[in-house]
Protein backbone atom coordinates (compact mmCIF):
# COMPACT_ATOMS: atom_id res chain seq x y z
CA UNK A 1 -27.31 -29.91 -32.49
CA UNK A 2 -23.87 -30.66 -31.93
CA UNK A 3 -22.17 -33.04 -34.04
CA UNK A 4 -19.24 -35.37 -33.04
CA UNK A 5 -16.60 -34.96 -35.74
CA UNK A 6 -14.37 -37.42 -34.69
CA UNK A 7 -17.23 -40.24 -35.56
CA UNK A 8 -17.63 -38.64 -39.32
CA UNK A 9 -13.77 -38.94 -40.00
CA UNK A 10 -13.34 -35.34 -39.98
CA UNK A 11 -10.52 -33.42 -38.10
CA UNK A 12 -12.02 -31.87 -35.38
CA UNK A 13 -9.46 -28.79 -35.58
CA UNK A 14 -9.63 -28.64 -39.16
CA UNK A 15 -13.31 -28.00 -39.19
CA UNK A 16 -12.83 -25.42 -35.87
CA UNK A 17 -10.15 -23.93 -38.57
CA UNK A 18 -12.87 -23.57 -41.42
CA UNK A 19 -15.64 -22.32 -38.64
CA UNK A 20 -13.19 -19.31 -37.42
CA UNK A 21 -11.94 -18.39 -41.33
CA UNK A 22 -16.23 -18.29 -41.97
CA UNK A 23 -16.59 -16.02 -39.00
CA UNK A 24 -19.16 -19.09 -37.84
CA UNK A 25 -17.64 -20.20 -34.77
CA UNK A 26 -19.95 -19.83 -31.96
CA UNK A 27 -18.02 -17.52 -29.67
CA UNK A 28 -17.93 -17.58 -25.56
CA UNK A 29 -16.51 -14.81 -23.46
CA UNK A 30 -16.49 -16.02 -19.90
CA UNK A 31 -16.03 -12.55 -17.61
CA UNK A 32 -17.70 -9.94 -18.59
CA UNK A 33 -15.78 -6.98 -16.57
CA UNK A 34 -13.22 -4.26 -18.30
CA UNK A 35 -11.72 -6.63 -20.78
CA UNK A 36 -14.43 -9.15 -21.47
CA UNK A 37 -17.01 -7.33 -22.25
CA UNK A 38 -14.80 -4.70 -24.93
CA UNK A 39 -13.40 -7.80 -26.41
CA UNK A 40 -17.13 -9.96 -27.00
CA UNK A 41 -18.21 -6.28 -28.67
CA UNK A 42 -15.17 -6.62 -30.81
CA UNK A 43 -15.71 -10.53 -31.40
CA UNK A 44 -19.43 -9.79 -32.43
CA UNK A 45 -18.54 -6.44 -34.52
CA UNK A 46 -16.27 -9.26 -36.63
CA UNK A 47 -19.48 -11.35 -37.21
CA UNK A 48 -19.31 -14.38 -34.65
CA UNK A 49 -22.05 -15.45 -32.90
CA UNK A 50 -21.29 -14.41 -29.28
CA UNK A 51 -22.35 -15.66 -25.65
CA UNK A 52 -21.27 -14.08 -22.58
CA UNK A 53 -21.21 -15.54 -19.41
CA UNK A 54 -20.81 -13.95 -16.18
CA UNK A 55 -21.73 -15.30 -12.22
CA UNK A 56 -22.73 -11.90 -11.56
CA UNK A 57 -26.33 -11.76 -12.09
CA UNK A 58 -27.37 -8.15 -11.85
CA UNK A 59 -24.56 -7.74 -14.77
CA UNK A 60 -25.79 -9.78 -17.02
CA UNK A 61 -29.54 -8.71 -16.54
CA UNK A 62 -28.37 -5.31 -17.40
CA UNK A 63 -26.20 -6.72 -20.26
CA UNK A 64 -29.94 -8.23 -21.42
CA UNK A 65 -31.71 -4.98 -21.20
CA UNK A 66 -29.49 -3.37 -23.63
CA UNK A 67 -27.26 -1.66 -21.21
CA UNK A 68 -23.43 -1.08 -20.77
CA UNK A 69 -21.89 -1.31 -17.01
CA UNK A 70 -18.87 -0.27 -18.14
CA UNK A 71 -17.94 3.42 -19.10
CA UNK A 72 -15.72 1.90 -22.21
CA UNK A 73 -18.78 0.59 -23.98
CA UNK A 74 -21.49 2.21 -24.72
CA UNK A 75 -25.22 0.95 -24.75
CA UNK A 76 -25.47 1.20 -28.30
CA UNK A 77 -22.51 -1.41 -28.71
CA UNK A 78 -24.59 -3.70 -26.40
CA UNK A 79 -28.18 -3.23 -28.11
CA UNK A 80 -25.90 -4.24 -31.27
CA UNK A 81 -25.17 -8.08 -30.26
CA UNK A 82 -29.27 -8.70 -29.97
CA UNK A 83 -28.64 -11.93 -31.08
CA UNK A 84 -25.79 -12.28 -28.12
CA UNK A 85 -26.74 -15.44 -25.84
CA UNK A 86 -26.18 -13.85 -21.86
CA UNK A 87 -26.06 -15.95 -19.10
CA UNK A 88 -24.65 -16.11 -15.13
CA UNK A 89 -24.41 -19.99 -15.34
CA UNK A 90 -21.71 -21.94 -17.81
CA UNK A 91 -24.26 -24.25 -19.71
CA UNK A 92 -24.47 -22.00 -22.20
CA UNK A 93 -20.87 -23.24 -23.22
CA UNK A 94 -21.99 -26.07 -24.93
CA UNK A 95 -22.75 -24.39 -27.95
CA UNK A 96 -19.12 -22.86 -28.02
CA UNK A 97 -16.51 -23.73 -30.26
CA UNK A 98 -14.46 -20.75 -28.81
CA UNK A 99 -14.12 -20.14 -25.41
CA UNK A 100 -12.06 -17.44 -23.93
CA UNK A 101 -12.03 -17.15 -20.20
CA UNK A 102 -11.67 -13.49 -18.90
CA UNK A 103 -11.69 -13.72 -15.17
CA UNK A 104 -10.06 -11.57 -12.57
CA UNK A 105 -6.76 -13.27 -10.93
CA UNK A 106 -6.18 -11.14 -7.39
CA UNK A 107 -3.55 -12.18 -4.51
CA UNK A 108 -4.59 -13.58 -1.32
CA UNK A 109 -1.75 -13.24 1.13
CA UNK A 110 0.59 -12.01 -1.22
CA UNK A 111 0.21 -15.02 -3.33
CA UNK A 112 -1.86 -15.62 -7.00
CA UNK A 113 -5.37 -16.18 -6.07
CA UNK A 114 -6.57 -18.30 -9.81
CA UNK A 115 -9.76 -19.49 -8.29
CA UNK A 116 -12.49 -17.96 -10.71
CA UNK A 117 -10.00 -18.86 -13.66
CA UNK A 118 -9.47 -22.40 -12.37
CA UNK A 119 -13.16 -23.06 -11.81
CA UNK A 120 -14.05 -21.57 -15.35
CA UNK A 121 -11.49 -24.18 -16.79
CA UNK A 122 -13.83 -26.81 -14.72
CA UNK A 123 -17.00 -25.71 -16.05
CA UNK A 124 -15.65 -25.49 -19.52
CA UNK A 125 -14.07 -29.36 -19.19
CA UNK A 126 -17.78 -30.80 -18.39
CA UNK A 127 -18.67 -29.30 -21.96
CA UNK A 128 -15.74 -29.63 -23.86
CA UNK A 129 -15.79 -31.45 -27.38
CA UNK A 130 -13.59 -32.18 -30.04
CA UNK A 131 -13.38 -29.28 -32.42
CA UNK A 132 -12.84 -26.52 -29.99
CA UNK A 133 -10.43 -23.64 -29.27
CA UNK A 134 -10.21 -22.31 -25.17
CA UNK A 135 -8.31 -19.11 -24.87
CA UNK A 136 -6.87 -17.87 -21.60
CA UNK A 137 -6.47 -14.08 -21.59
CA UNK A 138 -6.21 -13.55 -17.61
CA UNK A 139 -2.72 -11.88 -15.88
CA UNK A 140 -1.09 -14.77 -14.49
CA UNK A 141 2.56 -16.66 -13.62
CA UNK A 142 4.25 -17.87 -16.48
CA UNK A 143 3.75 -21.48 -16.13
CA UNK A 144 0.19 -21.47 -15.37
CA UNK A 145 -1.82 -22.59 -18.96
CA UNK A 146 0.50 -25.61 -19.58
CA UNK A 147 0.71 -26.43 -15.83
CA UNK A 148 -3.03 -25.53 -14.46
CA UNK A 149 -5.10 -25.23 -17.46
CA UNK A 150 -4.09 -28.43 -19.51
CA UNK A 151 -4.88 -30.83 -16.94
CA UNK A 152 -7.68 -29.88 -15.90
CA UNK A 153 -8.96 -29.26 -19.57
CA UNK A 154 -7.84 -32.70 -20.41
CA UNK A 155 -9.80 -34.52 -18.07
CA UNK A 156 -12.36 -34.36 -20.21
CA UNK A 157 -10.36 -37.34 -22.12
CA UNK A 158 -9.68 -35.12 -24.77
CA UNK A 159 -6.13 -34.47 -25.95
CA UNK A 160 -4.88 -30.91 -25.84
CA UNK A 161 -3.62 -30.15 -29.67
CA UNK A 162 -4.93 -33.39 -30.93
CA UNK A 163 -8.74 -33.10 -30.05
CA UNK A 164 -9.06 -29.41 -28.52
CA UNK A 165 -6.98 -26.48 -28.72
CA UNK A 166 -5.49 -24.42 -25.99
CA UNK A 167 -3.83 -20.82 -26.27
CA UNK A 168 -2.67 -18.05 -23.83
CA UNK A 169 -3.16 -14.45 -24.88
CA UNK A 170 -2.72 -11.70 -22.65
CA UNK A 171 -5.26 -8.87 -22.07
CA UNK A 172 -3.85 -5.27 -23.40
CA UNK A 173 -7.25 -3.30 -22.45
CA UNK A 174 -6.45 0.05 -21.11
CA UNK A 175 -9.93 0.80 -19.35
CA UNK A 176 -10.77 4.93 -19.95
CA UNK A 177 -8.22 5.58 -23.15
CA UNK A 178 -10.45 5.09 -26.51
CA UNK A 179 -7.38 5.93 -27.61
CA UNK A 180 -6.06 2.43 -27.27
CA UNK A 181 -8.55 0.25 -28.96
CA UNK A 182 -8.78 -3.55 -29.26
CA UNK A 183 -8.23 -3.81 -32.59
CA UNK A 184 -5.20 -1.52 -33.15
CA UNK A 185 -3.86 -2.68 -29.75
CA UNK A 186 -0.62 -5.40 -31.26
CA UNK A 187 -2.30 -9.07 -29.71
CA UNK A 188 0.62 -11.41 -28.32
CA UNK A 189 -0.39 -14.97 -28.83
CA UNK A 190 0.19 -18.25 -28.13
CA UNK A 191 -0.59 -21.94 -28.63
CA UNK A 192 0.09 -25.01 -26.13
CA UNK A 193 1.11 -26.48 -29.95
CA UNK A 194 1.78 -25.01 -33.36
CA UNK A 195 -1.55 -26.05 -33.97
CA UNK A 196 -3.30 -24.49 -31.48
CA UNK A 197 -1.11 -21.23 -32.33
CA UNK A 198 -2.44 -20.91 -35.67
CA UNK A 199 -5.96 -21.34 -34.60
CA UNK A 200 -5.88 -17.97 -31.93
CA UNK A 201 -3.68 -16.39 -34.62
CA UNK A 202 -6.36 -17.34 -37.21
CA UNK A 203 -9.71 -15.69 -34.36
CA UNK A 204 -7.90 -12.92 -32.90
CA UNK A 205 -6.48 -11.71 -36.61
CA UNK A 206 -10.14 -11.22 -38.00
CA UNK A 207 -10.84 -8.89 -35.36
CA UNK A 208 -7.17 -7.19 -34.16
CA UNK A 209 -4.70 -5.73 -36.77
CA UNK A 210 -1.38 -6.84 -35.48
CA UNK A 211 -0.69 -10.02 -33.64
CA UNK A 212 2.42 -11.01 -32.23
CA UNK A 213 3.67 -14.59 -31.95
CA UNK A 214 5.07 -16.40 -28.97
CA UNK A 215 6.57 -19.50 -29.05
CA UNK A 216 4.79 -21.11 -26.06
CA UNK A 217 2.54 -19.70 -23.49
CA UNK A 218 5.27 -18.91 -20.98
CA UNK A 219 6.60 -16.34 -22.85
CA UNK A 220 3.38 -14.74 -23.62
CA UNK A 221 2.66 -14.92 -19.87
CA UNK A 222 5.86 -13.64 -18.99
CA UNK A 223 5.72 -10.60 -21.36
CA UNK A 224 2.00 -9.51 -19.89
CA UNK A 225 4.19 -9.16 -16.34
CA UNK A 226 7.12 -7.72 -17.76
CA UNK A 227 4.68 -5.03 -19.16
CA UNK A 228 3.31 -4.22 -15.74
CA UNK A 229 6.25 -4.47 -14.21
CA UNK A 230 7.67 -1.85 -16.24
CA UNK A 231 5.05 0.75 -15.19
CA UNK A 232 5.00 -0.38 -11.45
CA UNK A 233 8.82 0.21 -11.33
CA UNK A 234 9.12 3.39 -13.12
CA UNK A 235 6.13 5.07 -11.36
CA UNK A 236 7.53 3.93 -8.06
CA UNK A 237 10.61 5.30 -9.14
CA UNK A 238 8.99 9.00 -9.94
CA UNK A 239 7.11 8.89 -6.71
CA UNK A 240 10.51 7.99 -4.42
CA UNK A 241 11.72 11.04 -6.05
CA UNK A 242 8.90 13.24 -5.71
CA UNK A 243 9.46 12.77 -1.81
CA UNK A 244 13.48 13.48 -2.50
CA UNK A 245 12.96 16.35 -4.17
CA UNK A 246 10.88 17.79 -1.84
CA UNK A 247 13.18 17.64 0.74
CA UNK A 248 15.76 18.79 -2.02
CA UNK A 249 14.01 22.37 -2.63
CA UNK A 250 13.29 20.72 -6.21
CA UNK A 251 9.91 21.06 -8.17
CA UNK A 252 9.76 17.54 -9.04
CA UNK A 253 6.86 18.61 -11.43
CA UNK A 254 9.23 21.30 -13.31
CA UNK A 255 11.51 18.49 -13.52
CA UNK A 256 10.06 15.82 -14.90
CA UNK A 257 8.19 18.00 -17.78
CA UNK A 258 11.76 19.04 -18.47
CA UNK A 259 13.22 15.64 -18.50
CA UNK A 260 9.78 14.59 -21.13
CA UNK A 261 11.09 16.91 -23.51
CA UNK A 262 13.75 14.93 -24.07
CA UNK A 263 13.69 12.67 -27.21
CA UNK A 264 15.48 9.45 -26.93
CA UNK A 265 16.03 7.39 -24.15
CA UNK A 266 13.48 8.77 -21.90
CA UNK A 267 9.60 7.86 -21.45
CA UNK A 268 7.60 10.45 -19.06
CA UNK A 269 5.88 8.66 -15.94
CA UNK A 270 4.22 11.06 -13.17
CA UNK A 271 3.61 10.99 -9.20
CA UNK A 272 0.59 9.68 -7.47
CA UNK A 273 -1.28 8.97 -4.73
CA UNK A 274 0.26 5.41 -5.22
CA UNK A 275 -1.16 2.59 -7.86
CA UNK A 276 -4.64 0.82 -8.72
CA UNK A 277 -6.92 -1.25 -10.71
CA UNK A 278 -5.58 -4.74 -11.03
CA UNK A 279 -2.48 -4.70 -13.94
CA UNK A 280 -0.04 -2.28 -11.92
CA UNK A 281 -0.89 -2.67 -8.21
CA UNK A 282 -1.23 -6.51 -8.11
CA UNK A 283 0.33 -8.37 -11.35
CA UNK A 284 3.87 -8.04 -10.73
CA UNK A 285 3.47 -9.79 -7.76
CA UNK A 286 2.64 -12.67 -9.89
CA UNK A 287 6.09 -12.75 -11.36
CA UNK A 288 7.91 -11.70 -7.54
CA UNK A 289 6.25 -14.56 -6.38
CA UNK A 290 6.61 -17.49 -9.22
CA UNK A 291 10.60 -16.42 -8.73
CA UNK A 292 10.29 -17.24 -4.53
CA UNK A 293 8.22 -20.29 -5.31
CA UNK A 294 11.12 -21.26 -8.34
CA UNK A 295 14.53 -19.85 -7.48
CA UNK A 296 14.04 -18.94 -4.02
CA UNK A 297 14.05 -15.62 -3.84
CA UNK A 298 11.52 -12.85 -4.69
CA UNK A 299 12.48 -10.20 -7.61
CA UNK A 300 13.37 -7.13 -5.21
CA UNK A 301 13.09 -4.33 -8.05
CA UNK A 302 9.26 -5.65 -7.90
CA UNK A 303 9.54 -5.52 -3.76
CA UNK A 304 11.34 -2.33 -3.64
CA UNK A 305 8.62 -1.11 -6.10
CA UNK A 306 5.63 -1.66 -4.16
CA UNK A 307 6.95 -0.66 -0.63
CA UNK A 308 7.27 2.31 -2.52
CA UNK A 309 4.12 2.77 -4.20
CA UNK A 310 2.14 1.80 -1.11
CA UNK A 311 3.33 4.01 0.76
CA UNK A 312 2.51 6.73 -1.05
CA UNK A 313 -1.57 7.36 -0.12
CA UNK A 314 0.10 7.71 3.74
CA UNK A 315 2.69 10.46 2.49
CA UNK A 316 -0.13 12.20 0.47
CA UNK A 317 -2.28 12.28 3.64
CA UNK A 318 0.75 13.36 5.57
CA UNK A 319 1.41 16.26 3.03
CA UNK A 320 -2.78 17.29 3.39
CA UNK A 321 -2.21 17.50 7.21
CA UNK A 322 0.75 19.44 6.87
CA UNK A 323 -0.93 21.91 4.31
CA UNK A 324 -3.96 22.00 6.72
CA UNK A 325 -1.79 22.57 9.73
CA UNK A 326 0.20 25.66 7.73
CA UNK A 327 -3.68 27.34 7.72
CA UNK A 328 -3.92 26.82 11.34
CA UNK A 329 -6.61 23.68 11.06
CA UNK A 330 -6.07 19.73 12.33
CA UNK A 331 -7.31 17.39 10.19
CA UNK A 332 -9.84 16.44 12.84
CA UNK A 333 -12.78 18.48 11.84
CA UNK A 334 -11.98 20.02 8.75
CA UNK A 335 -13.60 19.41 5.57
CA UNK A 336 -12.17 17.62 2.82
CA UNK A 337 -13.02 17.36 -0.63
CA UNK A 338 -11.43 14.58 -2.66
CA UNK A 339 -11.81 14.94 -6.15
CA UNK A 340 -11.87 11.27 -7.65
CA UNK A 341 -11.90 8.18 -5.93
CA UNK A 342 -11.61 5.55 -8.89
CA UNK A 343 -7.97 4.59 -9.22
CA UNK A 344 -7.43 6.36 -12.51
CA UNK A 345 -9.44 8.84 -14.83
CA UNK A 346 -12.24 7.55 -17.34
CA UNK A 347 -13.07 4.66 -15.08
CA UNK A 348 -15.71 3.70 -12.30
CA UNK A 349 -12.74 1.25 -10.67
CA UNK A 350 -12.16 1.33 -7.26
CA UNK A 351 -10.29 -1.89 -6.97
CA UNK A 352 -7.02 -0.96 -5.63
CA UNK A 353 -7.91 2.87 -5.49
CA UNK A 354 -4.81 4.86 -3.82
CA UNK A 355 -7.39 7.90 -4.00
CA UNK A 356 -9.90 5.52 -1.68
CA UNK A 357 -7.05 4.73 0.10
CA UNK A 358 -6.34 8.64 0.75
CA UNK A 359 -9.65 9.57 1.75
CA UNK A 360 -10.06 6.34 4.16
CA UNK A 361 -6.99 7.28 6.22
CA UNK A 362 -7.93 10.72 6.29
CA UNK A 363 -11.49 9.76 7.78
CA UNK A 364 -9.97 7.40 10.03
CA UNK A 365 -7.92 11.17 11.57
CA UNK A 366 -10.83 12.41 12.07
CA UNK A 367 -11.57 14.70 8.61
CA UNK A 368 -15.06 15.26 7.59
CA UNK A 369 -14.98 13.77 4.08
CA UNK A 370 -16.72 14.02 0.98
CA UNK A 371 -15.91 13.04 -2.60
CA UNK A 372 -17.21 13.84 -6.14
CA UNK A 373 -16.63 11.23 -8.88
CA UNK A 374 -18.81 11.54 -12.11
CA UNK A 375 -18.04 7.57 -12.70
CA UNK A 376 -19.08 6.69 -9.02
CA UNK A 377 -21.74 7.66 -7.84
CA UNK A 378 -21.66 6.12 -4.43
CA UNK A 379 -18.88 4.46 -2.49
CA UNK A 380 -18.27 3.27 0.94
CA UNK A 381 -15.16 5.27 2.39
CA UNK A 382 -14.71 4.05 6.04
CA UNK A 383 -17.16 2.00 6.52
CA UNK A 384 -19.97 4.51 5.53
CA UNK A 385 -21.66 4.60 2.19
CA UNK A 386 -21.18 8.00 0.50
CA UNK A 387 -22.62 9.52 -2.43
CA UNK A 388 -20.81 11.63 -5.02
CA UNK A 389 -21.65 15.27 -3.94
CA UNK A 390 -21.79 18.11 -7.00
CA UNK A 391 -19.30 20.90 -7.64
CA UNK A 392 -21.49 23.95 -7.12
CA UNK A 393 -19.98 26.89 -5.96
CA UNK A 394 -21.42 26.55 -2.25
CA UNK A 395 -20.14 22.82 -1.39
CA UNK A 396 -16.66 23.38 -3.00
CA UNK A 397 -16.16 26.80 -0.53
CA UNK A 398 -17.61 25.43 2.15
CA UNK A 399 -14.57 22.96 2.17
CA UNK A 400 -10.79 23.46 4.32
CA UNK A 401 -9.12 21.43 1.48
CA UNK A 402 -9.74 20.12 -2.01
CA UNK A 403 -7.75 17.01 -2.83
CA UNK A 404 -7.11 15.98 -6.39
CA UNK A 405 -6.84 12.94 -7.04
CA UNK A 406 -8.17 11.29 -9.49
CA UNK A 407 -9.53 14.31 -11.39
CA UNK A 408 -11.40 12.62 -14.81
CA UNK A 409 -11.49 15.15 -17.63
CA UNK A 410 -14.96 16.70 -16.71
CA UNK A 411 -13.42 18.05 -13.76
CA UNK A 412 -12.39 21.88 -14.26
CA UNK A 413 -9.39 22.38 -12.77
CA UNK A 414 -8.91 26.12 -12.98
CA UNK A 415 -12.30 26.67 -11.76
CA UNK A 416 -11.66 24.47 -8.53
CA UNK A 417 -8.90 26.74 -7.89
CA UNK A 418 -10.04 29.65 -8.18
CA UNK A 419 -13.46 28.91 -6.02
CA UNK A 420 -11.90 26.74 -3.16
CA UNK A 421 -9.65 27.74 -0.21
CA UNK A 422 -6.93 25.61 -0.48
CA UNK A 423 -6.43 22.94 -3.32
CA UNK A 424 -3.95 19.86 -2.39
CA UNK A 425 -2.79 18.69 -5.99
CA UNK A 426 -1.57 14.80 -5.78
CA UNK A 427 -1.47 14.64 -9.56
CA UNK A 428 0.15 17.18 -11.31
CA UNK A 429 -2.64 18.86 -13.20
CA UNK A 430 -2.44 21.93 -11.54
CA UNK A 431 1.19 22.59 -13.22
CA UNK A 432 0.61 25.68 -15.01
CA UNK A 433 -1.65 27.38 -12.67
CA UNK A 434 0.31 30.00 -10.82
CA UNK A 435 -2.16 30.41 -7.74
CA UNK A 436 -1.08 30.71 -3.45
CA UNK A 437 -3.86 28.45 -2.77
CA UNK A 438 -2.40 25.57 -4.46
CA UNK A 439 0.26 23.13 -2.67
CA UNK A 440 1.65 20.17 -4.84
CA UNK A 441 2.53 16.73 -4.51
């Protein structure tokens, strides 16, 4: 039963304060995709009671059976929260006291699509009650939880800070690196007030080690963009120079694993295919955007960045044809074998894929495609549902080309090699191997 503090005299926030010390704050992760789903484990592992919403209903019937969708949490970790609450329509929110609202923020047109996230912040208004804490951890424009959120949140007649609180805290989930777990991940977070502040400070520090202050939401939306932008720009600027140094006479691989043994001043990024997956590919956009839509003019590193990177899956199909033509074969007809078509190893995420993109255009020229992908085991490449063929000796010789591309670590390299005819390498991982059948990026 819920009870309505404000009638009993106590502070609603004060008791939400209390709830989250106790670990007894009923807990709702709305978005249950690559970082909802790691960070409800993480909430229930601490000892809150958990719910997890999610529209998609074949998700959450296999979050109900026991079972993982993801390839970052295993089925164990969901068999553990049998207590967990799982539902694909929000009315299970109104036994929350935290909500945190997980949902995917794409472009449409080249402009922030916040639909899911804005409808969320709906749903969770109808239920909203004194005494509760809503957390926005979604990539978006630095404006967008005082501007967007607050409204519509306080519509409810509650008052943000007084009655409710409201924080922004940026996702750092890197989907396929156990390497880089939730809780020794740093958390940046931020509070609409200092009140609200202290209360996200107060959940997220009983379940992350480090977390990192901001001193309003903007600058803990900024820094999730300025994060991404960081990687977009500096793997852009890698893969320009991969296509200089071509033309150069340069190894661009022996090059850069040169320059990466330098100490100071120097962090190693590596050539692609292009970018994926949503953080890279599509968030600085968010920030190129909020600058047109403010100051009047786009951020043109950001620009510059992703004409670059998206034009990268054409140049890798350009280099394939040119390998195929330098054994005497079009690409109309001849088999190709792309090795990986999620858009980076450890995941089963195609959104975004540059590998997809690769194997697409090469279709659409005519190539008679195939793919293997241990985390995918079907996918629709020009129109046509595939399945993920094996890596037995017969289909990788029967191929004209093997393209790696998004090789995960199952994948034996030096075995490829040395079984196919000719191996295009669009990531670097045949560096080392000193073999005639092997053209690189």
């Amino acid at each position: 039963m819920t009870i309505d503090l404000t009638a009993t005299g106590v502070d609603p926030l004060d008791a939400l304060a209390t709830r989250i010390r106790d670990r007894t704050a009923t807990t709702a992760v709305v978005g249950l995709g690559y970082v909802g789903l790691p960070l409800l484990v993480g909430v229930h592992a601490a000892g809150f009671p958990v719910i997890g919403i999610d529209n998609d209903e074949a998700k959450i019937d296999v979050l109900r059976s026991h079972r993982s969708h993801i390839a970052d949490i295993a089925d164990s970790e969901v068999a553990a929260m049998d207590r967990a609450i799982f539902s694909e329509n929000p009315s299970p929110l109104a036994q929350a006291e935290v909500v945190v609202l997980c949902l995917p923020t794409p472009l449409a047109d080249g402009a922030p699509d916040l639909t899911m996230v804005l409808t969320a912040a709906e749903d969770v208004a109808r239920l909203l009650r004194p005494g509760m804490l809503v957390v926005l951890e979604s990539t978006t424009y630095p404006g967008t939880t005082e501007e967007l959120m607050r409204p519509i949140l306080e519509a409810s007649g509650l008052r943000a800070g007084l009655e409710f609180a409201l924080a922004y805290s940026p996702e750092r989930i890197d989907p396929g690196n156990r390497d880089h777990r939730l809780d020794t991940t740093p958390k940046v977070v931020s509070g609409l007030t200092d009140r609200c502040r202290d209360l996200a400070v107060s959940f997220y520090s009983s379940f992350v080690h480090t977390v990192v202050t901001t001193s309003t939401p903007r600058e803990a939306e900024m820094a999730k963009l300025i994060e991404n932008t960081y990687r977009q720009v500096n793997i852009a600027l890698v893969n320009e120079l991969a296509v200089l140094a071509r033309d150069l006479g340069v190894d661009i691989w022996e090059s850069l694993h040169a320059a990466a043994t330098k100490p100071f001043g120097y962090q190693p990024f590596w050539p692609g295919p292009g970018v994926g997956g949503h953080c890279i590919s599509i968030d600085p956009t968010y920030l190129s955007w909020r600058a047109g839509q403010q100051l009047g003019h786009r951020v043109e590193f950001i620009e510059h960045a992703n004409e670059v990177n998206n034009r990268m899956p054409d140049y890798v199909v350009a280099r394939i044809a040119e390998a195929l033509n330098d054994a005497g074969k079009p690409i109309k007809g001849s088999k190709v074998l792309g090795i990986g078509v999620a858009f980076k190893p450890g995941v089963d995420d195609l959104r975004e894929s540059p590998s997809r993109m690769v194997l697409d255009r090469l279709a659409r020229r005519g190539a008679v495609i195939a793919y293997h992908d241990s985390f995918v085991p079907s996918c629709e490449i020009e129109g046509l549902e595939r399945s993920s063929v094996s890596l037995d000796a017969a289909t990788v010789a029967g191929q004209d080309i093997v393209v790696l591309l998004t090789p995960h670590a199952d994948v034996d390299v030096h075995d490829l090699v040395n079984r196919a005819a000719m191996v295009f390498d669009a990531r670097g991982v045949t560096v080392g191997i000193d073999a005639p059948n092997v053209v690189r990026l």
